[in-house]
PDB file of N, CA and C in Angstrom:
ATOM      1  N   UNK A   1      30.642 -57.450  28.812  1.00  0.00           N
ATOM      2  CA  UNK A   1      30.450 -56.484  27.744  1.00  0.00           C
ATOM      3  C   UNK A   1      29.724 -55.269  28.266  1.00  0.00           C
ATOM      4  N   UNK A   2      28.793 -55.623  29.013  1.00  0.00           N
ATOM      5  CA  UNK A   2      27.868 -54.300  29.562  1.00  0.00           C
ATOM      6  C   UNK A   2      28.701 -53.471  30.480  1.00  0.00           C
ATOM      7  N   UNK A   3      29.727 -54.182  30.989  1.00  0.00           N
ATOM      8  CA  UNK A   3      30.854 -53.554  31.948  1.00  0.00           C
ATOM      9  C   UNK A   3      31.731 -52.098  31.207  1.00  0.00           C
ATOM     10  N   UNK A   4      31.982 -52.687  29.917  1.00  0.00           N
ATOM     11  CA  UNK A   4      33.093 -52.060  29.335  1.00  0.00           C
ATOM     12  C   UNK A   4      31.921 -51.145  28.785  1.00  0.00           C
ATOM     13  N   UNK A   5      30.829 -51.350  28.570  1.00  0.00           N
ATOM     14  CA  UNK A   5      29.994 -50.308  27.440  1.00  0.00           C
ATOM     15  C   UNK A   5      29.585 -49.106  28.502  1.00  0.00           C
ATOM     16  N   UNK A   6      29.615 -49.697  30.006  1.00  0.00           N
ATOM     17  CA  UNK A   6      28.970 -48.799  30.790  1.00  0.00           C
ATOM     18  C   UNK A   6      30.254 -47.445  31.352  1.00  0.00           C
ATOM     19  N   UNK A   7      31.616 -48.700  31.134  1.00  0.00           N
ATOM     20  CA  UNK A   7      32.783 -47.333  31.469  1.00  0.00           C
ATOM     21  C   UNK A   7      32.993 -46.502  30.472  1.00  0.00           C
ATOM     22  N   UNK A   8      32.770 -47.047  29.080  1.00  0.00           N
ATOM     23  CA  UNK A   8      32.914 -46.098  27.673  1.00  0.00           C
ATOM     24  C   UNK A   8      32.012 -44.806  28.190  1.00  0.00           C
ATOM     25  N   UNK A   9      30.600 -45.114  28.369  1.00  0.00           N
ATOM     26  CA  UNK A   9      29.329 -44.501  28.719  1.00  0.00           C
ATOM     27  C   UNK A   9      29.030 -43.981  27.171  1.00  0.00           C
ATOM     28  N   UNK A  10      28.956 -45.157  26.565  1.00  0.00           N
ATOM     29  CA  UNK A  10      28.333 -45.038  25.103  1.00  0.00           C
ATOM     30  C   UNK A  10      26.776 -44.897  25.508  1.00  0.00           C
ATOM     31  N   UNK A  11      25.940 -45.518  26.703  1.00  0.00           N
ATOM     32  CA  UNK A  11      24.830 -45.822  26.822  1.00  0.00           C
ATOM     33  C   UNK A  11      24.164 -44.082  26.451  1.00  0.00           C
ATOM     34  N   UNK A  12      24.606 -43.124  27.336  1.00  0.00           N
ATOM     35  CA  UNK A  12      24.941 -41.615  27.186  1.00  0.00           C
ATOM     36  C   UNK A  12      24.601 -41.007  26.078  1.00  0.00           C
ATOM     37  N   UNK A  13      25.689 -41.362  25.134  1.00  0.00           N
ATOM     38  CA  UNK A  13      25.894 -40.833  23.653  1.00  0.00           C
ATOM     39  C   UNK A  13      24.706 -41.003  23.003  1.00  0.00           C
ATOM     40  N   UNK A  14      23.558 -41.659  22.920  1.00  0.00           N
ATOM     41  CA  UNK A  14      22.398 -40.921  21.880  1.00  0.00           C
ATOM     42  C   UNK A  14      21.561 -40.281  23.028  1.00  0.00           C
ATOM     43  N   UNK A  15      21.625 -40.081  23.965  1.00  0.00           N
ATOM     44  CA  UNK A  15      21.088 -39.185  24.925  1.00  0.00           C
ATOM     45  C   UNK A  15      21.687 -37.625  24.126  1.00  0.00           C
ATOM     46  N   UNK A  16      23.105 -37.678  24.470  1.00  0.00           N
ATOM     47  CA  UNK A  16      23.729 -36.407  24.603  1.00  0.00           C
ATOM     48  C   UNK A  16      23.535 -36.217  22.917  1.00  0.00           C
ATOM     49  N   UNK A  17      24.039 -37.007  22.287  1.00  0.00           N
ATOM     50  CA  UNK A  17      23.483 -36.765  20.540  1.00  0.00           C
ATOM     51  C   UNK A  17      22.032 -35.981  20.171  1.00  0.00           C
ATOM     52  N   UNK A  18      21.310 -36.470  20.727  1.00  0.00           N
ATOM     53  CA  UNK A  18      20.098 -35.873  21.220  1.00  0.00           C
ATOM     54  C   UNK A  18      19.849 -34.421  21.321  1.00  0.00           C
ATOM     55  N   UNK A  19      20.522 -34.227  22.624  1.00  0.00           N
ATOM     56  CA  UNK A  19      20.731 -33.027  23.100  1.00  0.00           C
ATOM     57  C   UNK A  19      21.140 -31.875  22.069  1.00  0.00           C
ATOM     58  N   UNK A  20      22.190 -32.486  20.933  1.00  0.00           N
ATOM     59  CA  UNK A  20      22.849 -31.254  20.698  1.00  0.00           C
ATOM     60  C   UNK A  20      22.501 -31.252  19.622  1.00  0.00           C
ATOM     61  N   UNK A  21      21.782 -32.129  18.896  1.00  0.00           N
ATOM     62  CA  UNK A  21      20.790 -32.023  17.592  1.00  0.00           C
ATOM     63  C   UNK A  21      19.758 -31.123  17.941  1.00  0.00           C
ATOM     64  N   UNK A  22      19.217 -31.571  19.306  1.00  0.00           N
ATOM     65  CA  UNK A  22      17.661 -30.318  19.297  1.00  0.00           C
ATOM     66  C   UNK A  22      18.562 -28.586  19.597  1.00  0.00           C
ATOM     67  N   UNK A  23      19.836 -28.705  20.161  1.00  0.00           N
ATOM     68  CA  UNK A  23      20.961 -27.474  20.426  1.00  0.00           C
ATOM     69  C   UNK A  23      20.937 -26.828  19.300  1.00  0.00           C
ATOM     70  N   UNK A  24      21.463 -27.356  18.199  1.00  0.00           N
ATOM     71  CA  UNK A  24      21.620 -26.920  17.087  1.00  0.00           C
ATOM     72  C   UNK A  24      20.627 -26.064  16.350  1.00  0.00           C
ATOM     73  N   UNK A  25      19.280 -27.341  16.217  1.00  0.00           N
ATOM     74  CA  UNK A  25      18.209 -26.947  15.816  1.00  0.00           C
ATOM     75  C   UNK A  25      17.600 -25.421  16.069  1.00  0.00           C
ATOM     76  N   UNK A  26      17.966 -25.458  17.316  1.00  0.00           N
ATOM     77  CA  UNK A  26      16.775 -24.171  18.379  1.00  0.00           C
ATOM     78  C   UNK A  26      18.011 -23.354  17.662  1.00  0.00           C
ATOM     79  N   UNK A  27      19.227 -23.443  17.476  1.00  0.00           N
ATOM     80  CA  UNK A  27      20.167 -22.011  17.431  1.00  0.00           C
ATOM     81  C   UNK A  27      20.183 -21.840  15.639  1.00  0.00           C
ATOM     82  N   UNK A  28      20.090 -22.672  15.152  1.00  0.00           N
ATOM     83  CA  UNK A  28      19.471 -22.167  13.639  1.00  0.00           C
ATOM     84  C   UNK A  28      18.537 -21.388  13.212  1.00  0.00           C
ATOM     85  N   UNK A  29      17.531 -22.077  14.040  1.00  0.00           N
ATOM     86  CA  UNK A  29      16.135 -21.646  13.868  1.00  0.00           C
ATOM     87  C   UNK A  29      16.162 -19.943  14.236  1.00  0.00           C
ATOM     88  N   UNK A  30      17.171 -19.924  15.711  1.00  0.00           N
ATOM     89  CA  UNK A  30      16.971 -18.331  16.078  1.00  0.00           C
ATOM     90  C   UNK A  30      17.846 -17.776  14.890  1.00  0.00           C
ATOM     91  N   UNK A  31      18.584 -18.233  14.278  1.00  0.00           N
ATOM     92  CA  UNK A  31      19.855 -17.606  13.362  1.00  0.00           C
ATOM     93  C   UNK A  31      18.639 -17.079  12.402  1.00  0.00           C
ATOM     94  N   UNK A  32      17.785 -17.835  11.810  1.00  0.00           N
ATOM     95  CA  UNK A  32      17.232 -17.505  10.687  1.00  0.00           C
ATOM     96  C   UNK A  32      16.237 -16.428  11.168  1.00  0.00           C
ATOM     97  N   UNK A  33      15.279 -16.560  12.500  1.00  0.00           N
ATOM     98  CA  UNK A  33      14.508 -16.059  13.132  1.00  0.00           C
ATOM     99  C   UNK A  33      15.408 -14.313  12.637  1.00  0.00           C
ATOM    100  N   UNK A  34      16.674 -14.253  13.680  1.00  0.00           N
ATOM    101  CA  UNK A  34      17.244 -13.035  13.283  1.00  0.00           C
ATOM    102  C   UNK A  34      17.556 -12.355  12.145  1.00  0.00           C
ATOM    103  N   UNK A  35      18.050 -13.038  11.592  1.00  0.00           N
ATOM    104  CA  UNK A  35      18.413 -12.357  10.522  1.00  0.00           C
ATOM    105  C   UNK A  35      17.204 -12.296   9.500  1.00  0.00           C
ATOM    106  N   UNK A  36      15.981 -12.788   9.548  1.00  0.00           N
ATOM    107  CA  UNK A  36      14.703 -12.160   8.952  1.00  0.00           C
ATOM    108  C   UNK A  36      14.342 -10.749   9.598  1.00  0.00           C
ATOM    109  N   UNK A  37      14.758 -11.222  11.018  1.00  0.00           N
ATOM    110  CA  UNK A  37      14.470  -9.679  11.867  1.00  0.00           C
ATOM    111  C   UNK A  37      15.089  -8.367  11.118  1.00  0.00           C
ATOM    112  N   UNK A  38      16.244  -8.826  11.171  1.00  0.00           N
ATOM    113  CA  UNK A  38      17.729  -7.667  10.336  1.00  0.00           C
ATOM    114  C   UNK A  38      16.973  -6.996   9.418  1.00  0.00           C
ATOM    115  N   UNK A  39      16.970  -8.313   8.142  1.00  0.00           N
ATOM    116  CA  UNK A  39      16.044  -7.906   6.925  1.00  0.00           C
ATOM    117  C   UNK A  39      15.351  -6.960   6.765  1.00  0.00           C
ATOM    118  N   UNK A  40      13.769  -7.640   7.995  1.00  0.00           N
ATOM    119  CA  UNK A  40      12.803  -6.559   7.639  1.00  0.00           C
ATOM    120  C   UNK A  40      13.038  -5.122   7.915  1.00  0.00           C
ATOM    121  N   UNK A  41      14.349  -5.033   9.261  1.00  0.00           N
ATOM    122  CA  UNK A  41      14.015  -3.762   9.923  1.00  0.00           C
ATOM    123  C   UNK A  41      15.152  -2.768   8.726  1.00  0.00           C
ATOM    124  N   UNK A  42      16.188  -3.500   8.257  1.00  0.00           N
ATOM    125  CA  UNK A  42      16.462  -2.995   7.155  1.00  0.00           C
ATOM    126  C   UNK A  42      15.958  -2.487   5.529  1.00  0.00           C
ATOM    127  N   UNK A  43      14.571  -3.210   5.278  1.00  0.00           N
ATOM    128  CA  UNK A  43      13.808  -2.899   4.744  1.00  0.00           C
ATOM    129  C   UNK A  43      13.055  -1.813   5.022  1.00  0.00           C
ATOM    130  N   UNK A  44      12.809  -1.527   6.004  1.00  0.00           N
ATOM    131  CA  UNK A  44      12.224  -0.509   6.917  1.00  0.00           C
ATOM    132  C   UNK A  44      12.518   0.698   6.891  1.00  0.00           C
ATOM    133  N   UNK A  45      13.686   0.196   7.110  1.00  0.00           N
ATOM    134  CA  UNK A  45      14.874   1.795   7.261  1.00  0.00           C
ATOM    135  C   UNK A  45      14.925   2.057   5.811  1.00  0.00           C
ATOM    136  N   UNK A  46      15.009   1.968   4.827  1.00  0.00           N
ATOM    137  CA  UNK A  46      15.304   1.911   3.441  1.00  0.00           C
ATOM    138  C   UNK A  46      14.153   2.280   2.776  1.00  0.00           C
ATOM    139  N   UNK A  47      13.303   1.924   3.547  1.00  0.00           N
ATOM    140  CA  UNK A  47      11.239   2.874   2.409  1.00  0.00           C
ATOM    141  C   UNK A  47      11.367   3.889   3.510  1.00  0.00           C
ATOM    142  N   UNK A  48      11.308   3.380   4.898  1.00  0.00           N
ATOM    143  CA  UNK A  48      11.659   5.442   5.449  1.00  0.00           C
ATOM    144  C   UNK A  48      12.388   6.594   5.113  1.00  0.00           C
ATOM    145  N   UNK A  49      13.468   5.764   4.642  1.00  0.00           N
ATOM    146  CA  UNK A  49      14.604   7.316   4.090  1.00  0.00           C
ATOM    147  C   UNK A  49      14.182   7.742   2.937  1.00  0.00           C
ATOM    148  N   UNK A  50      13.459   6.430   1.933  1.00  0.00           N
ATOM    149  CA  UNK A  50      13.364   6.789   0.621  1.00  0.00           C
ATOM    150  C   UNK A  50      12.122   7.473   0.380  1.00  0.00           C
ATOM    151  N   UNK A  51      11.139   7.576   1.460  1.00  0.00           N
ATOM    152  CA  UNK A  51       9.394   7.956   1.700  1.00  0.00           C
ATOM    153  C   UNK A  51       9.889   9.519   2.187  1.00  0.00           C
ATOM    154  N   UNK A  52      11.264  10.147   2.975  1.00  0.00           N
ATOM    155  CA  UNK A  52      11.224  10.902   2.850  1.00  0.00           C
ATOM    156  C   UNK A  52      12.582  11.733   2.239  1.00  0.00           C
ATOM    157  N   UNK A  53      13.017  11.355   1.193  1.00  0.00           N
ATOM    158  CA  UNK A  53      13.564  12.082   0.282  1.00  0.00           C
ATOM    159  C   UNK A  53      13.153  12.966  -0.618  1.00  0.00           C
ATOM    160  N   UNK A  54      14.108  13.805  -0.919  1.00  0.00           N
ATOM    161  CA  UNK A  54      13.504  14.948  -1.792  1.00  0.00           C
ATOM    162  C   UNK A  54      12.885  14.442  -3.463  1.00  0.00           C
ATOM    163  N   UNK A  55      13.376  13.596  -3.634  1.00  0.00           N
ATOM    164  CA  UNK A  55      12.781  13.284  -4.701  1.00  0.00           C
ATOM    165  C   UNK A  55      11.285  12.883  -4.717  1.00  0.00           C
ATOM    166  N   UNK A  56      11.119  12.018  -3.771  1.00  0.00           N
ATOM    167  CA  UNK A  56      10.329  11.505  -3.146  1.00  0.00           C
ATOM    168  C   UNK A  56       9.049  12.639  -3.005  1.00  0.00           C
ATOM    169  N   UNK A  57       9.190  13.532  -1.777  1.00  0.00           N
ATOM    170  CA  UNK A  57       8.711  14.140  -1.450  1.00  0.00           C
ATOM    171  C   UNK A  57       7.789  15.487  -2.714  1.00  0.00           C
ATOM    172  N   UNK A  58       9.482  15.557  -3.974  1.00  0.00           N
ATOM    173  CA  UNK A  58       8.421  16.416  -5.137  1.00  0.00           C
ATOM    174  C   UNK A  58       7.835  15.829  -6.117  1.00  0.00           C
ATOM    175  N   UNK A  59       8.094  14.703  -6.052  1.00  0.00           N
ATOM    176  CA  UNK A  59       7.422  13.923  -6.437  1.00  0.00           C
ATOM    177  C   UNK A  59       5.729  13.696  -6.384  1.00  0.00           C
ATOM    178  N   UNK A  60       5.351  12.989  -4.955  1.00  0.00           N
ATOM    179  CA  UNK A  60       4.261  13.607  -4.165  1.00  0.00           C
ATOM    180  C   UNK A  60       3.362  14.675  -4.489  1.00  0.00           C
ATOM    181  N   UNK A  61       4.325  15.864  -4.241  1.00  0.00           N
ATOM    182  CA  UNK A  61       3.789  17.415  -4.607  1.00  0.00           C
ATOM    183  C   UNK A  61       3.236  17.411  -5.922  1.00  0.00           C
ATOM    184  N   UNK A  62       3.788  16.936  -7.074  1.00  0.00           N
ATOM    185  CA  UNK A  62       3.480  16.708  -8.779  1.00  0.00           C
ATOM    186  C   UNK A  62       2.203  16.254  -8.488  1.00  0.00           C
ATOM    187  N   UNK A  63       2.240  15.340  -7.707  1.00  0.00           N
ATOM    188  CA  UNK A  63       1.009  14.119  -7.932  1.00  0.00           C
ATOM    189  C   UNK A  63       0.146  14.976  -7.197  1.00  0.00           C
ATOM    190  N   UNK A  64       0.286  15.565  -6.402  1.00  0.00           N
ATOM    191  CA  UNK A  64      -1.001  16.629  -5.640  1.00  0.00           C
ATOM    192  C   UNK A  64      -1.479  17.305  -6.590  1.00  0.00           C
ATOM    193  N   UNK A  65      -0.675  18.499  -7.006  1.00  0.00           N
ATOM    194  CA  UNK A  65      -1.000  19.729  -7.902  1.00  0.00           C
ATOM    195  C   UNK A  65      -1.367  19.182  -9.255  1.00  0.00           C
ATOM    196  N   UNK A  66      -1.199  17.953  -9.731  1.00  0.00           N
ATOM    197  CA  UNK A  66      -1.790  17.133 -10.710  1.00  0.00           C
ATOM    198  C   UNK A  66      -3.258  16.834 -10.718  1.00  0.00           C
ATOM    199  N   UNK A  67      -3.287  16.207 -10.075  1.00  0.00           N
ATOM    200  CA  UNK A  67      -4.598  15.697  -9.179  1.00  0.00           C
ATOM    201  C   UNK A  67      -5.804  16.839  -9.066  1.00  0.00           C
ATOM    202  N   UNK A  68      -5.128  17.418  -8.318  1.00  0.00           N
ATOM    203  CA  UNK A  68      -5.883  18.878  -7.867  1.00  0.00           C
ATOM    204  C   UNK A  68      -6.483  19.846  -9.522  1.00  0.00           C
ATOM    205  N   UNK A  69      -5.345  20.108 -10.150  1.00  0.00           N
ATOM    206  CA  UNK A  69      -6.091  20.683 -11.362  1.00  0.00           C
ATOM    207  C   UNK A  69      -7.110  19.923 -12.276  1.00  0.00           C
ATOM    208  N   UNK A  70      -6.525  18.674 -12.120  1.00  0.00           N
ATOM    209  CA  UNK A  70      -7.307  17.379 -12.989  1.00  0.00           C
ATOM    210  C   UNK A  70      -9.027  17.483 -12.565  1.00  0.00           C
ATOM    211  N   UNK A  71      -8.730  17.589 -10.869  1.00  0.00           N
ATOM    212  CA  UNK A  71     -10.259  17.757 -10.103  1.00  0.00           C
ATOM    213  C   UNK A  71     -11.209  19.208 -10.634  1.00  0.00           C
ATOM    214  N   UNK A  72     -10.077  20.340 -10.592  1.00  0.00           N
ATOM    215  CA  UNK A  72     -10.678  21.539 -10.988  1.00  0.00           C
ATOM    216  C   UNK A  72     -11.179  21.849 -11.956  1.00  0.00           C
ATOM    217  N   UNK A  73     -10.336  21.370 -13.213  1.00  0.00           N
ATOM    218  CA  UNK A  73     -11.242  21.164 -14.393  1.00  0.00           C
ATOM    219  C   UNK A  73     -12.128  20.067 -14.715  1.00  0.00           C
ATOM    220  N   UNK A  74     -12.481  19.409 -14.066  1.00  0.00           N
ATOM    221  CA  UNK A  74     -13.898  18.028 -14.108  1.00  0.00           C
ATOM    222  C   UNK A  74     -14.964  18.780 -13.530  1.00  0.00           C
ATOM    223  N   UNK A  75     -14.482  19.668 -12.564  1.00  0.00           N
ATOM    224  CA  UNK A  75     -15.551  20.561 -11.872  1.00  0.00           C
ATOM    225  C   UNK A  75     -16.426  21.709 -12.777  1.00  0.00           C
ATOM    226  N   UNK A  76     -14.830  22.146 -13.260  1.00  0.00           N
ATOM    227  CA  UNK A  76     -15.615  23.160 -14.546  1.00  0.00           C
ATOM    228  C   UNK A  76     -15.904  22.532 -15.583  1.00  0.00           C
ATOM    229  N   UNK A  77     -16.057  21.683 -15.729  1.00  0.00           N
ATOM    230  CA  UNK A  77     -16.697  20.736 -17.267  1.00  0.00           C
ATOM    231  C   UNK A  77     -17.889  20.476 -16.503  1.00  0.00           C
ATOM    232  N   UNK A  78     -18.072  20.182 -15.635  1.00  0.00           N
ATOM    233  CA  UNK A  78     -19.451  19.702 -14.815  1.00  0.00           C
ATOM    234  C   UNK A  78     -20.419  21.023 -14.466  1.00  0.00           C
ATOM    235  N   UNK A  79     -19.793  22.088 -14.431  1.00  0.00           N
ATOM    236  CA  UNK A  79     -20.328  23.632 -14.347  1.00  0.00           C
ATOM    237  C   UNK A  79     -20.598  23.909 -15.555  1.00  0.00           C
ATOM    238  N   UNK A  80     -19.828  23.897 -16.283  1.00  0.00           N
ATOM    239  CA  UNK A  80     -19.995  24.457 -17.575  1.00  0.00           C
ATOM    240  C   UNK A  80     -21.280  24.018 -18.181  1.00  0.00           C
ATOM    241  N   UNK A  81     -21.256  22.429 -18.363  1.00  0.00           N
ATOM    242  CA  UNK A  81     -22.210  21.500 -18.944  1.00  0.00           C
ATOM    243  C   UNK A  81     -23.299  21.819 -18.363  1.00  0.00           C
ATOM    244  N   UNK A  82     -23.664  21.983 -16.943  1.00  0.00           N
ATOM    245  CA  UNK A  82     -24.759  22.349 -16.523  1.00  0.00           C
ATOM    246  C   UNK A  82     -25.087  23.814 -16.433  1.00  0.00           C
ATOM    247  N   UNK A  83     -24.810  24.772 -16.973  1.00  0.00           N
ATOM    248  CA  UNK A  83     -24.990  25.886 -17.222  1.00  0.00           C
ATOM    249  C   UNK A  83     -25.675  26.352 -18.476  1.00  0.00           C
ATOM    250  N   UNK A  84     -24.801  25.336 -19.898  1.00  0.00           N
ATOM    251  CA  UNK A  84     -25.312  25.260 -20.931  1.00  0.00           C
ATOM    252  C   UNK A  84     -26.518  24.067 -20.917  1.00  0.00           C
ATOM    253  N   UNK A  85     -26.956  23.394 -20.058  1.00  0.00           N
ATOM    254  CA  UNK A  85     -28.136  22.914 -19.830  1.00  0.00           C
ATOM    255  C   UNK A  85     -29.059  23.674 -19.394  1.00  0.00           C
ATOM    256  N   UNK A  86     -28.954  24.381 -18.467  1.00  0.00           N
ATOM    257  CA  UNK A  86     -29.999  25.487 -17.768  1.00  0.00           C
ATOM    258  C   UNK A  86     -30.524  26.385 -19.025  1.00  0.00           C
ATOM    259  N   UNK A  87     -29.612  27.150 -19.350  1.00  0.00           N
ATOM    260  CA  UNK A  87     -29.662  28.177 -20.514  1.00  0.00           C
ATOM    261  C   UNK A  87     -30.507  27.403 -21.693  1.00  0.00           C
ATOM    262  N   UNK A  88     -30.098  25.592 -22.130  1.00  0.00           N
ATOM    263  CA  UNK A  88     -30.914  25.790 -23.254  1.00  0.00           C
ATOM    264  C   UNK A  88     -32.665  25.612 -22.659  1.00  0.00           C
ATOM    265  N   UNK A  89     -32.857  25.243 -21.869  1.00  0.00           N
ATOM    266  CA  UNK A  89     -33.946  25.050 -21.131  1.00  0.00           C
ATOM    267  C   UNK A  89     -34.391  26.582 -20.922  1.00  0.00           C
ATOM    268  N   UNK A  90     -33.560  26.894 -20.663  1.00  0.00           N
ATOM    269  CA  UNK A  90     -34.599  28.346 -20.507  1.00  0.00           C
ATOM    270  C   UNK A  90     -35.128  28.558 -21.984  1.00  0.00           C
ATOM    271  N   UNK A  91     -34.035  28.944 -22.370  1.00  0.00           N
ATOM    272  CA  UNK A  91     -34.471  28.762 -24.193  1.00  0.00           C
ATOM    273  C   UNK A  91     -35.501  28.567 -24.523  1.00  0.00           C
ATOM    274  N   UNK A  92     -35.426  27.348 -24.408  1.00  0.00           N
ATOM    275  CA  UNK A  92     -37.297  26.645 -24.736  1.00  0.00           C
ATOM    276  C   UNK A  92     -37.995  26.706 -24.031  1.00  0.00           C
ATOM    277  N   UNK A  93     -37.875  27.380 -22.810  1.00  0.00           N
ATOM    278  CA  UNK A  93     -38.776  27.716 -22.240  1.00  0.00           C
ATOM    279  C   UNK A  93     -39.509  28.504 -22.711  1.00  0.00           C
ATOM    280  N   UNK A  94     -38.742  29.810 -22.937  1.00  0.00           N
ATOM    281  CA  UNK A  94     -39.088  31.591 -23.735  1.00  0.00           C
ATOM    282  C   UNK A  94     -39.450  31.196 -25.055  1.00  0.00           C
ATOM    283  N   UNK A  95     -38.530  30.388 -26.036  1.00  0.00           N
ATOM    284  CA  UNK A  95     -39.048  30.450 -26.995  1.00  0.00           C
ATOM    285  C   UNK A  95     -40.947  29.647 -26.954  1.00  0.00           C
ATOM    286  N   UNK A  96     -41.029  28.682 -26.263  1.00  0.00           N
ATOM    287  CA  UNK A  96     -42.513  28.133 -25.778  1.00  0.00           C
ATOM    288  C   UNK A  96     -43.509  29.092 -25.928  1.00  0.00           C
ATOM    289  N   UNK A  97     -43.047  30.291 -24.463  1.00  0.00           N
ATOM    290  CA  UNK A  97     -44.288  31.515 -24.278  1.00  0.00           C
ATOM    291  C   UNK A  97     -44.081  32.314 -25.588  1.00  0.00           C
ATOM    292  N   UNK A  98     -43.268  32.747 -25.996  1.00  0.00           N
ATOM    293  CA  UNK A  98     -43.264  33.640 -27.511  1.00  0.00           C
ATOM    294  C   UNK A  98     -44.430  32.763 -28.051  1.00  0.00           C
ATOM    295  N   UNK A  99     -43.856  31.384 -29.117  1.00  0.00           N
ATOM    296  CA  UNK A  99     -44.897  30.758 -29.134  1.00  0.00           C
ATOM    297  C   UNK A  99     -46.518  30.848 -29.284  1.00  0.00           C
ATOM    298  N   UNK A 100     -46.753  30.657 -27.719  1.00  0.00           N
ATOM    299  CA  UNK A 100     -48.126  30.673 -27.268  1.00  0.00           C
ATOM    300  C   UNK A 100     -48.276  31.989 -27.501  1.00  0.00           C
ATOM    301  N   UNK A 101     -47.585  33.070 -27.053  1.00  0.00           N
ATOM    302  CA  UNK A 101     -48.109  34.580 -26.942  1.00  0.00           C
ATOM    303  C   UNK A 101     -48.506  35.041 -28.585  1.00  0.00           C
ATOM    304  N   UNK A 102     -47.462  35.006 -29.570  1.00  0.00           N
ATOM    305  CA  UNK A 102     -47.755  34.993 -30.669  1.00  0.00           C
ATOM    306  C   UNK A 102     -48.882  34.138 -31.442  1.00  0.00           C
ATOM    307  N   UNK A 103     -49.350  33.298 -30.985  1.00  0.00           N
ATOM    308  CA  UNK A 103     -50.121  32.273 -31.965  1.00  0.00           C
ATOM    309  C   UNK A 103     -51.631  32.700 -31.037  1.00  0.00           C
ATOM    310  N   UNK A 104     -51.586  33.733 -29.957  1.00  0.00           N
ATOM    311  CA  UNK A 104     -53.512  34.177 -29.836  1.00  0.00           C
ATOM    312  C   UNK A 104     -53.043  35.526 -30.747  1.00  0.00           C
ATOM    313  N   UNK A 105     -54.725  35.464 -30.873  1.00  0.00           N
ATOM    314  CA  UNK A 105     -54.658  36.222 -31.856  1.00  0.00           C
ATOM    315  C   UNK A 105     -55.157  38.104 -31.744  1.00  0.00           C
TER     316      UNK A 105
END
């Protein structure tokens, strides 16, 4: 029996079975490996074109010159407010010395 099993060379066959299971494995694995590669770099390419399209791009610009006036007037509300703070302080300041100046006698 070992005669005939050794000319078949079945002994072989989960050797070589072996072999082409871990074959397989490694060439799947790169299949998927790649084509995640594809993916991302296609993802890639696709926010680059779209990061610089015109829409894109006046888009952007809105959001600047938005921004920017939004800042300019917080600035002048913050000027303003402290201007009409100074002033009423002076106020009472002057009105204070009137005050005192008026009340000697």
């Amino acid at each position: 029996m070992a005669i005939v099993l050794d000319q078949l060379s079945i002994t072989n066959l989960a050797v070589q079975v072996t072999e082409l299971g871990a074959i397989i494995l490694l060439c799947a694995f790169s299949l998927i490996a790649l084509s995640g590669l594809m993916l991302a770099s296609k993802l890639s390419i696709v926010a680059f074109c779209e990061y610089f399209s015109g829409r894109q791009r006046m888009e952007r610009k809105l959001l600047f010159y938005t921004d920017r006036r939004n800042r300019l007037n917080q600035i002048f509300q913050f000027k303003k407010a402290r201007l009409l703070y100074v002033n009423q302080q002076k106020r009472k300041h002057l009105l204070a010395k009137d005050d005192r100046e008026s009340a000697k006698p």
